[in-house]
Structure formats: C-alpha cells, structure tokens
Protein backbone atom coordinates (compact mmCIF):
# COMPACT_ATOMS: atom_id res chain seq x y z
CA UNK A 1 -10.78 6.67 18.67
CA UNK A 2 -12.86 3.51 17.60
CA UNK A 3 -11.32 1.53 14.87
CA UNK A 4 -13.06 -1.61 13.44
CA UNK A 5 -11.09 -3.71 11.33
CA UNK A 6 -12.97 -6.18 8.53
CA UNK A 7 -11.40 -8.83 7.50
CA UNK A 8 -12.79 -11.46 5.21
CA UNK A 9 -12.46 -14.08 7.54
CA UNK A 10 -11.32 -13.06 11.30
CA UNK A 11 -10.57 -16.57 12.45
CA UNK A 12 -7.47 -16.87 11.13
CA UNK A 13 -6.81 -13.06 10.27
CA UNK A 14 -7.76 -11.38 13.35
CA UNK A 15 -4.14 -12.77 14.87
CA UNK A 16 -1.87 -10.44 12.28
CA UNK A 17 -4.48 -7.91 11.13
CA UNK A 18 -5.30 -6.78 15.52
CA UNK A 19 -1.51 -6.21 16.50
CA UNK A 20 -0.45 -4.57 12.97
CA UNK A 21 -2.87 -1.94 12.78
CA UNK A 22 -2.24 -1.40 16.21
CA UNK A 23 1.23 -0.38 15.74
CA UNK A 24 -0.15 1.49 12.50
CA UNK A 25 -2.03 3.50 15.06
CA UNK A 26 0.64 4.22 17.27
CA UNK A 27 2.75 5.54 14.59
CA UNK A 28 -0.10 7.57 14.01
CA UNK A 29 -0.45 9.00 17.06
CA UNK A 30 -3.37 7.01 18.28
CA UNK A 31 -1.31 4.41 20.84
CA UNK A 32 -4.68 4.45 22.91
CA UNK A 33 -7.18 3.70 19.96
CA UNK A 34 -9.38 0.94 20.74
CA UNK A 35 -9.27 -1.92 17.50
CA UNK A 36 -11.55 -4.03 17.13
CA UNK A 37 -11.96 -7.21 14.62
CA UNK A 38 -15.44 -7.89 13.10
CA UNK A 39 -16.92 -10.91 13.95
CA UNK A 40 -20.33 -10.38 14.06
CA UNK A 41 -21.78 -10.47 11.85
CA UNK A 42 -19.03 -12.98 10.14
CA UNK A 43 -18.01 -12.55 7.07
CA UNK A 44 -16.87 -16.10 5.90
CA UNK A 45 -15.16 -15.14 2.29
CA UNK A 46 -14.30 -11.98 0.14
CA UNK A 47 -17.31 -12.17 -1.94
CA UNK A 48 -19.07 -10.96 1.36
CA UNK A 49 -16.17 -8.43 2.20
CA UNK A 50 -16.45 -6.71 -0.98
CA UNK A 51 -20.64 -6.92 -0.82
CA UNK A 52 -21.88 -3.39 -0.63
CA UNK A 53 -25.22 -3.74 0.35
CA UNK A 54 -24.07 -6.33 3.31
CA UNK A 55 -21.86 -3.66 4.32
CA UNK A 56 -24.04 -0.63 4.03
CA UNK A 57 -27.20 -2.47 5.28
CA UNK A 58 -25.61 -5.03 7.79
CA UNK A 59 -22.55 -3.76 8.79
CA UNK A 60 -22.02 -0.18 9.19
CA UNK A 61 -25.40 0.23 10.85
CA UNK A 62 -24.47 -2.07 13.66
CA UNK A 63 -20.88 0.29 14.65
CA UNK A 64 -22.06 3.87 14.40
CA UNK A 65 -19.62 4.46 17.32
CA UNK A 66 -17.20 3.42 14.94
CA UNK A 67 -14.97 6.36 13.76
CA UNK A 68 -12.79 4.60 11.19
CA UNK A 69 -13.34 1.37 9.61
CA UNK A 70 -10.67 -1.28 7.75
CA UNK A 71 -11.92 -3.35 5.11
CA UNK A 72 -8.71 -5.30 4.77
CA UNK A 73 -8.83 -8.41 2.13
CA UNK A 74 -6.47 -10.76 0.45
CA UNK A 75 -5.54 -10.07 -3.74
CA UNK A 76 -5.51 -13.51 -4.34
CA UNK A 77 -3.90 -12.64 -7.59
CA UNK A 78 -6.63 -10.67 -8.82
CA UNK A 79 -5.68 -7.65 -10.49
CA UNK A 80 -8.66 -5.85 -10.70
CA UNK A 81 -9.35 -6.39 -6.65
CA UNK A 82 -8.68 -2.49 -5.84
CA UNK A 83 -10.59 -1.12 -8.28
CA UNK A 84 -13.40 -3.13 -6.60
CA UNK A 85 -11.93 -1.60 -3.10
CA UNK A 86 -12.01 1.99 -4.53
CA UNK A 87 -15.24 1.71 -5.82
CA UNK A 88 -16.54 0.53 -2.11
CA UNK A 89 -14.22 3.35 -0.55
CA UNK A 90 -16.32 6.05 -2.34
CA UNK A 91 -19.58 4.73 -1.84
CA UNK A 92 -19.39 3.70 1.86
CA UNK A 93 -17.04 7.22 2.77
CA UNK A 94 -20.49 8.90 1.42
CA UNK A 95 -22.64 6.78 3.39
CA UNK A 96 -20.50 7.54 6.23
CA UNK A 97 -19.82 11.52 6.22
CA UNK A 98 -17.52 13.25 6.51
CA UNK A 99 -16.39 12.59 10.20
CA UNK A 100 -15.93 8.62 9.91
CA UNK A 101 -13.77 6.61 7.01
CA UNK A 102 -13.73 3.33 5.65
CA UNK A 103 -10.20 2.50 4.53
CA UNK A 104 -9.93 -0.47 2.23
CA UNK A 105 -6.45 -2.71 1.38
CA UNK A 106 -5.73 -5.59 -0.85
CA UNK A 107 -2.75 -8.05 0.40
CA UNK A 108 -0.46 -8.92 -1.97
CA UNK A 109 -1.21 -12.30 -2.39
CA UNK A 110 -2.16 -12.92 1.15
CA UNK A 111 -2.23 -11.31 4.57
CA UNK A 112 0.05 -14.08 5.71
CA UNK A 113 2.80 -12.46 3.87
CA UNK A 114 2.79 -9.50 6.14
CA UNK A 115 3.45 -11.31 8.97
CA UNK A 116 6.37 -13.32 7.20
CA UNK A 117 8.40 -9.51 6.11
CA UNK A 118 9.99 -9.39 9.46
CA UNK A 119 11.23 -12.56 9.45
CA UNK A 120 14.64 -14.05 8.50
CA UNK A 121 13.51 -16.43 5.84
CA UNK A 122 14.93 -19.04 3.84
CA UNK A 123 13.63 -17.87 0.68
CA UNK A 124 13.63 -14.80 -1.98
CA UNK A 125 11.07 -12.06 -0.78
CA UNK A 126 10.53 -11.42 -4.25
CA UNK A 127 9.33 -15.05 -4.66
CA UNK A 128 7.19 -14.82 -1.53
CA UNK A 129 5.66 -11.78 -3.18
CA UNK A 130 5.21 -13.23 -6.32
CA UNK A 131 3.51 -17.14 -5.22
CA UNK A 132 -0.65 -16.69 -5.55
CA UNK A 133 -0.58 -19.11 -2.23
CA UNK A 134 1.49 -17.90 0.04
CA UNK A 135 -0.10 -18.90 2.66
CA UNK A 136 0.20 -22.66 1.71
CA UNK A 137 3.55 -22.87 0.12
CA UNK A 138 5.68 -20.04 2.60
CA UNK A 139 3.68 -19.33 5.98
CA UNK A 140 2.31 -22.78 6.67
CA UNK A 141 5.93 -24.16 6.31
CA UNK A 142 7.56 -21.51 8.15
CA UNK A 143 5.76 -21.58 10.92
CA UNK A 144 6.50 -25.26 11.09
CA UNK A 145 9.94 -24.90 11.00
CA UNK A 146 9.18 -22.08 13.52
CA UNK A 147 7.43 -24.71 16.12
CA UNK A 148 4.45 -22.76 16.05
CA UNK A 149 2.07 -24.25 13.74
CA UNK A 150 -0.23 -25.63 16.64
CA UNK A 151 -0.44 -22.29 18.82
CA UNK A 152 -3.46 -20.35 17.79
CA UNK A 153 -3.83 -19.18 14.50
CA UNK A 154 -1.47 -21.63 13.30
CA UNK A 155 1.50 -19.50 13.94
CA UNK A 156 -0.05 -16.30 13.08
CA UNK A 157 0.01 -15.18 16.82
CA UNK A 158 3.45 -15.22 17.15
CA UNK A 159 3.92 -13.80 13.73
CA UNK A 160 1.43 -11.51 13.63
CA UNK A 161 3.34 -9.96 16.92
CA UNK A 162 6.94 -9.72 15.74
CA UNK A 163 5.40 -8.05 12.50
CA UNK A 164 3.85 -5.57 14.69
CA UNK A 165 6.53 -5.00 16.57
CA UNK A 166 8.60 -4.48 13.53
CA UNK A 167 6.45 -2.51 11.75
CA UNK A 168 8.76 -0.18 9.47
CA UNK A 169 10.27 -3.08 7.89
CA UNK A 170 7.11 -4.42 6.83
CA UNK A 171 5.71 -1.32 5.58
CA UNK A 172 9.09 -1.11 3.34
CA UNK A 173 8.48 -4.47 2.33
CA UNK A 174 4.76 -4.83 1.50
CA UNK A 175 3.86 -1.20 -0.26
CA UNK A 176 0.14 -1.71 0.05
CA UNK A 177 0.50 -1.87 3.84
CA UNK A 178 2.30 1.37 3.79
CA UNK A 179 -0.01 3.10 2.00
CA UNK A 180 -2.89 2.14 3.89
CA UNK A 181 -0.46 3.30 6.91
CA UNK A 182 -0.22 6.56 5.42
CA UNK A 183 -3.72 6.80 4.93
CA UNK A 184 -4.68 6.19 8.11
CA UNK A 185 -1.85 8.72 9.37
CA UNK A 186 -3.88 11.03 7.60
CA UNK A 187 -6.95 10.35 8.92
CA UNK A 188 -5.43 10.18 12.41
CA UNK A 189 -4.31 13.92 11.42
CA UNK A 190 -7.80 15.36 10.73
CA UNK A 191 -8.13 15.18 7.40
CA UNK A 192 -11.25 13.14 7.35
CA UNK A 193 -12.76 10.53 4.85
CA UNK A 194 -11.39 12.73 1.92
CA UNK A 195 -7.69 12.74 2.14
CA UNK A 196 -6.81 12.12 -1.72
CA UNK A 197 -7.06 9.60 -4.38
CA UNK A 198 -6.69 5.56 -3.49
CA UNK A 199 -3.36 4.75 -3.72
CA UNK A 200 -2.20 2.13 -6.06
CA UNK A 201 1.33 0.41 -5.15
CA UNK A 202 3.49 -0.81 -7.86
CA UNK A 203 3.15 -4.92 -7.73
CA UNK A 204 6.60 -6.33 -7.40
C-alpha cells in the first residue's frame, strides 16, 4: 500500500506528520505501508494545499501509484477550513475512482499540537487547544525546555516520535486525528474512497 501524505509545508511537518500516520497505519493493519511526504512539487503554504486545480493538475497526476493520499493542513483558527477540506475530498475522491482516496484533516490550531498530547506538560491541554499559535507560544518553548530545539525540525523529530509511539493518547486527545484514523481504518478495510460522510469533531 502507497500512502502519500501532503502537508502544506513538509519542511517542518514531514518530522510529526511521517511517524504518526505510520503508527495510524499499523493500527490499521498496514505496518508495511510505504508513506511518503510530498515534496515535489512543494507546496510552500495552505493556500496551495487547499488549491484544487494544483492538486488535480499538478499533483495527483505525478503519484498514480499512489493508493491513498493525506492532505493534512493546519486550522489556524479558521472555522470554515473543513468545509473547504470536504469540498476538495469530494471532488478529488471523483477524480480519483473508486480504488484510491484522498483523505483530508484540519489540525486544531496546529500540527505541532499533536506532537505535544503525549507529553507531560506544564500547561492546561485545554489551553494548548484553545491558543491560535501554538506552535509559537507551547511547542517552540517546550522543546526548549526539552533540549531539543536545535535537532532537526526544531524538536519535532523527537516529538513527532514519542507521539507516534503513543498514538492512542493522542488520538483521545486531538479528535480530528482520530477521525482521520478511523477513516483511514476504513479505507485500510476495503471500503474504498466512499466510506461515509466527513467527519466533523466537536472543537474543544
């Protein structure tokens, strides 16, 4: 099983998006699926992740051994972001057929916070859950305190690892990962690109 993951900006993604949706696969039966991140062609910002003609016309074309696909992008605080992600979801499942999937995700705020729900942390979750900039006012300090800021991905690495590895806690924490989990657990089961309605997690 080929899986390509799209992120809106693999530099710094690629280090906690890879190992989770590994472990997503393993729970899904699929220990042995290969993942792969998109970097070519880059994406370089969510305006380009949630582009449909870039990825109809300059994406999908370019991985047709590619049996499921994640489009995986930060909320940013944006409310309407998964109706945008839906909308994409039906389109590109239709360009695809009915043998390959595209999967799409919003992270509530950031990814960054996915890889911080394993850890023991000095501060509310709900408040972690709740900043628009995680990334800058949790993660970034954390993995300071952590030692790890300079290793690649600026901590993410590491993080992005122990998230992995911890991967039921982190779907109980972060609902939109889990239901993109169960999605792709029912994909992994057979049911193809149309296994029921987008699921919309309640915001904490």
């Amino acid at each position: 099983m080929n899986v390509l993951i799209i992120p809106e900006d693999f530099r710094n993604d690629q280090y906690i998006l890879r190992p989770l949706i590994r472990s997503v696969l393993a729970s899904a039966g699929k220990p042995n699926a290969n993942v792969r991140v998109l970097t070519d062609p880059l994406v370089g910002g969510v305006d380009k992740a949630l582009d449909l003609a870039f990825l109809q016309n300059e994406v999908l074309p370019l991985y047709r051994q590619v049996d499921l696909f994640l489009l995986i992008v930060d909320r940013d605080g944006q409310a309407n972001r998964r109706a945008a992600l839906l909308n994409l979801e039906r389109q590109l499942c239709f360009f695809l057929g009915a043998d390959r999937c595209l999967l799409a995700e919003a992270a509530i705020e950031e990814i960054e916070v996915w890889a911080l729900a394993a850890e023991p942390l000095p501060w509310a979750w709900a408040d972690v859950r709740s900043e628009n900039h995680p990334k800058e006012t949790y993660f970034e300090p954390f993995a300071k305190s952590q030692r790890i800021d300079e290793e690649p991905g600026g901590g993410r690495d590491t993080l992005g690892k122990k998230a992995a590895s911890n991967l039921r806690r982190v779907r109980q924490l972060c609902p939109e990962l889990n239901s993109l989990a169960i999605r792709v657990e029912n994909f992994c089961d057979g049911q193809g690109c149309v296994n029921g309605p987008y699921q919309i997690p309640p915001v904490p």
